[in-house]
Protein backbone atom coordinates (compact mmCIF):
# COMPACT_ATOMS: atom_id res chain seq x y z
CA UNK A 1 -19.12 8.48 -31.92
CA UNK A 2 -20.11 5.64 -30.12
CA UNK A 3 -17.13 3.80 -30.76
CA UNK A 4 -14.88 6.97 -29.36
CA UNK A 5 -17.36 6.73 -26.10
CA UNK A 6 -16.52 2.94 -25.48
CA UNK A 7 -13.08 3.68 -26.10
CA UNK A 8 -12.57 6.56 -24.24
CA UNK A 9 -14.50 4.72 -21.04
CA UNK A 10 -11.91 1.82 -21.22
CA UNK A 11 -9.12 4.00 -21.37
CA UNK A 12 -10.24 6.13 -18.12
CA UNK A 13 -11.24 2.69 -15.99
CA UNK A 14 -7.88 1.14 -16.94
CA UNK A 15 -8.89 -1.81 -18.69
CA UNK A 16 -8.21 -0.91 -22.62
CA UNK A 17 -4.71 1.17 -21.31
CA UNK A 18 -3.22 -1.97 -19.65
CA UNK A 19 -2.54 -0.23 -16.39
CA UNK A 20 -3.46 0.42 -13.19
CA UNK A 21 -5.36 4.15 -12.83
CA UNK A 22 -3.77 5.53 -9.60
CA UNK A 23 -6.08 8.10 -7.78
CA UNK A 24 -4.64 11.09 -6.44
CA UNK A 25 -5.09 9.15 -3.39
CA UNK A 26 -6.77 6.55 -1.11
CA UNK A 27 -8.35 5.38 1.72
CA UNK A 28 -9.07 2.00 3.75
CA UNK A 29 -9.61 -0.61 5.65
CA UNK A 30 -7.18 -3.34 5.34
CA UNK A 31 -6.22 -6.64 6.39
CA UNK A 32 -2.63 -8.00 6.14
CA UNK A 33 -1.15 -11.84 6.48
CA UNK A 34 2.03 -12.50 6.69
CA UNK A 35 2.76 -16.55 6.10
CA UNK A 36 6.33 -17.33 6.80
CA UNK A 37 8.34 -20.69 5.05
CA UNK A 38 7.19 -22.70 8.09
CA UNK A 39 3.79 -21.93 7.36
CA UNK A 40 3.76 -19.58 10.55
CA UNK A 41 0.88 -16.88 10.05
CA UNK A 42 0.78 -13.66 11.36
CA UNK A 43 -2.66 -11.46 10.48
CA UNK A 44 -3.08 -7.69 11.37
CA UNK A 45 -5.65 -5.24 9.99
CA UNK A 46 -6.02 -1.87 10.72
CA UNK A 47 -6.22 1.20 7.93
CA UNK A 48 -4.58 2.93 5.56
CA UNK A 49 -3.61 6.39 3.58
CA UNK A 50 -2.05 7.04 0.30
CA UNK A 51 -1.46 10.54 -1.53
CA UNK A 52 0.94 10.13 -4.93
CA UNK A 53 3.60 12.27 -2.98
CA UNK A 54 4.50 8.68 -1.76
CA UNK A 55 3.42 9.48 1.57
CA UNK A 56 2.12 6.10 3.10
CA UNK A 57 0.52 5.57 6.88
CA UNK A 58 -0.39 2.39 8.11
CA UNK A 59 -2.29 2.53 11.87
CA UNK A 60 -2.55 -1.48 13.02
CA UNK A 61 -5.24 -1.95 15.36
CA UNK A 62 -4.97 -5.56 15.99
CA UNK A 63 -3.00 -7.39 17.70
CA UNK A 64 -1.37 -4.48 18.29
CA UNK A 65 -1.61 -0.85 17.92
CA UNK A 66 1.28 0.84 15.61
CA UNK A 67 1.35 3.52 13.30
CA UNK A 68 4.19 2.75 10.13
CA UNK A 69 4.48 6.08 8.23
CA UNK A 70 6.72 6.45 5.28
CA UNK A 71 7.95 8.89 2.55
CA UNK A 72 9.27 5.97 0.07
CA UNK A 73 13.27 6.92 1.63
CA UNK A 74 12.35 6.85 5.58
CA UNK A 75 10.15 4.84 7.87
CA UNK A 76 8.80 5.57 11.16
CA UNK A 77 7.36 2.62 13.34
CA UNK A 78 5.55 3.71 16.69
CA UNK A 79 5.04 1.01 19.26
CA UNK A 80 2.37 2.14 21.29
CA UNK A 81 2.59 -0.41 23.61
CA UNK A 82 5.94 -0.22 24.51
CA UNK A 83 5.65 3.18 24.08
CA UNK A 84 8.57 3.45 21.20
CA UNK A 85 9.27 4.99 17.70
CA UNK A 86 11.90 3.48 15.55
CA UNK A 87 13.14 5.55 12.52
CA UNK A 88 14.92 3.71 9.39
CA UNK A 89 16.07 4.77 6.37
CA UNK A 90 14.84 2.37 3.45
CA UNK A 91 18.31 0.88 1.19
CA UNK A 92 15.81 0.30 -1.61
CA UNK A 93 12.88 2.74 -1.96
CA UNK A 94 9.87 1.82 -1.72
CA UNK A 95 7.21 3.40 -4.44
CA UNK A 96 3.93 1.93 -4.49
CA UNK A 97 3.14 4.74 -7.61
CA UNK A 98 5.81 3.19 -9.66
CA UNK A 99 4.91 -0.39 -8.64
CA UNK A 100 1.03 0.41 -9.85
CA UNK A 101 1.97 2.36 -12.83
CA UNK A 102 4.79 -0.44 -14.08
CA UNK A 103 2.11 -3.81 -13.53
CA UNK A 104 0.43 -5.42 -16.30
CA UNK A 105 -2.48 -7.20 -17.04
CA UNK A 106 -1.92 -11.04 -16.23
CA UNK A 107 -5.73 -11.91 -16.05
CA UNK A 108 -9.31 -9.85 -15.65
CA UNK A 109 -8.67 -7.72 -12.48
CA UNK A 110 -4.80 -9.30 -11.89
CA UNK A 111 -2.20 -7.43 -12.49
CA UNK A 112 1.46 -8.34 -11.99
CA UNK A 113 5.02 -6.18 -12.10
CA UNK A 114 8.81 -7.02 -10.38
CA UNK A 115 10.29 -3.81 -8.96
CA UNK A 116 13.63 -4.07 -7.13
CA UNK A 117 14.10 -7.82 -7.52
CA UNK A 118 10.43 -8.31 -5.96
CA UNK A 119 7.61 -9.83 -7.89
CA UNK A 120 3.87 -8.28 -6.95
CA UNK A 121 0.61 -9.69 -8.03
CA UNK A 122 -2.00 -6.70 -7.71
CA UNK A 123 -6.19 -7.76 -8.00
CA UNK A 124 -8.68 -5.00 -8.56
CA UNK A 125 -12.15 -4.75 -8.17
CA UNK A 126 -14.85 -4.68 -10.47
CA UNK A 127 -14.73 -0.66 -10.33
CA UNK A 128 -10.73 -0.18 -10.95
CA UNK A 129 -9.82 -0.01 -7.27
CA UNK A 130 -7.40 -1.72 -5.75
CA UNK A 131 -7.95 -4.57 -3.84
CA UNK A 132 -4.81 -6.31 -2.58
CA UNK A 133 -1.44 -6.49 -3.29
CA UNK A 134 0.52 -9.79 -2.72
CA UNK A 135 4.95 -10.19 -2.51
CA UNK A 136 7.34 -11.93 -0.66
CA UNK A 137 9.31 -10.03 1.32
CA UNK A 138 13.18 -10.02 1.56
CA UNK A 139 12.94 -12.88 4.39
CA UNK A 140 10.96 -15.27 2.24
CA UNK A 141 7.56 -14.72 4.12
CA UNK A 142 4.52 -14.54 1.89
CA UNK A 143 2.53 -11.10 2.36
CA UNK A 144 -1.08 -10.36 1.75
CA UNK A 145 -2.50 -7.48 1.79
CA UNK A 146 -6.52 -6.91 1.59
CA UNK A 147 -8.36 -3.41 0.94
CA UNK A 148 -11.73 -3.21 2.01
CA UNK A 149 -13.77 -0.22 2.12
CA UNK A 150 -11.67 1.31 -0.61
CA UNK A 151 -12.30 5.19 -1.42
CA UNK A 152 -10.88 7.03 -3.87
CA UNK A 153 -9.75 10.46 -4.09
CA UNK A 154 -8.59 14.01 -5.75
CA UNK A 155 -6.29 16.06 -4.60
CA UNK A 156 -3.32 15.42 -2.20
CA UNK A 157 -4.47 14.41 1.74
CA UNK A 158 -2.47 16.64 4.14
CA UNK A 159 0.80 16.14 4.96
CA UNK A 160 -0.48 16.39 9.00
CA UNK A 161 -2.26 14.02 8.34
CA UNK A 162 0.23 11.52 6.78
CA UNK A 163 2.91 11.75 10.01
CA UNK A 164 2.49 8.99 12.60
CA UNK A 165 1.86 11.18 15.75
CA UNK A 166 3.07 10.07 19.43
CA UNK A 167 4.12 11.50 22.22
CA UNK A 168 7.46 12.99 23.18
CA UNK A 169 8.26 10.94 26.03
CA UNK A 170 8.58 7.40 23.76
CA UNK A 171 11.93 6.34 23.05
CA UNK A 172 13.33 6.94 20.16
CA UNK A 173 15.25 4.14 17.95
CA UNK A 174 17.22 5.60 15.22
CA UNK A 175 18.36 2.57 12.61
């Protein structure tokens, strides 16, 4: 019995399945740097929300204030200060479930996976959470992205509460 307890513990924190354990979703603090081949750096922070639908919002608070929302197929970018929203449509999507789900363990707490072409190292924390998430992106800059003040959750968050809100006077940028 014993054994079954240990093994069934593993199994739910990740470690003895070999995969990431993806909550139903997240919250948190984060803190991104962007280092491009020059050695350049760029560093923003600001927070973040997750729910498995693929629903992603990002609201930067330093240097500037944005909001990046995305469904995995579209991404909206608002500017607040020059008081602009720029809608895209992603050519490869983008699906941070998949990108969890598919990594495997490299080393205690690292975790790596390639999905479309691009190669992501994942770290966890001591309790299973995610931690940071590091790529290159499709212009060769090095990105690093740090969670802090993780918290997990069930059930889906809203979808009002996943949409990047601004006003209706902004202009609009359609890409």
């Amino acid at each position: 019995m014993k054994r079954f307890l240990v093994l069934f513990l593993l199994c739910m924190t990740g470690i003895y399945a070999g995969s990431i354990v993806l909550p139903e979703h997240f919250k948190a603090h984060f803190e991104q740097t962007v280092t491009n081949p020059k050695q350049k750096v760029l560093r923003y922070s600001g927070k973040v929300a997750f729910t498995q639908e693929n629903l992603l919002k990002w609201s930067y608070q330093e240097p500037t204030k944005k909001e990046v929302c995305t469904d995995g197929k579209e991404v909206l970018v608002v500017d607040h200060d020059l008081e602009q929203v720029s809608a895209y449509r992603i050519g490869k999507k983008f699906d941070l479930t998949t990108i969890l789900r598919k990594a495997k363990p490299y080393s205690q707490n690292i975790y790596v996976t390639t999905y479309e072409g691009k190669k992501y190292t994942i770290q966890l924390d001591s309790r299973g959470r995610l931690q940071s998430v590091a790529y290159y992106d499709d212009l060769d800059n090095k990105v690093q992205i740090l969670f802090k003040k993780m918290q997990y959750g069930k059930g889906k968050l809203p979808k009002e509460q996943m949409k990047c809100n601004y006003p209706a006077a902004y202009d609009m940028i359609r890409g």
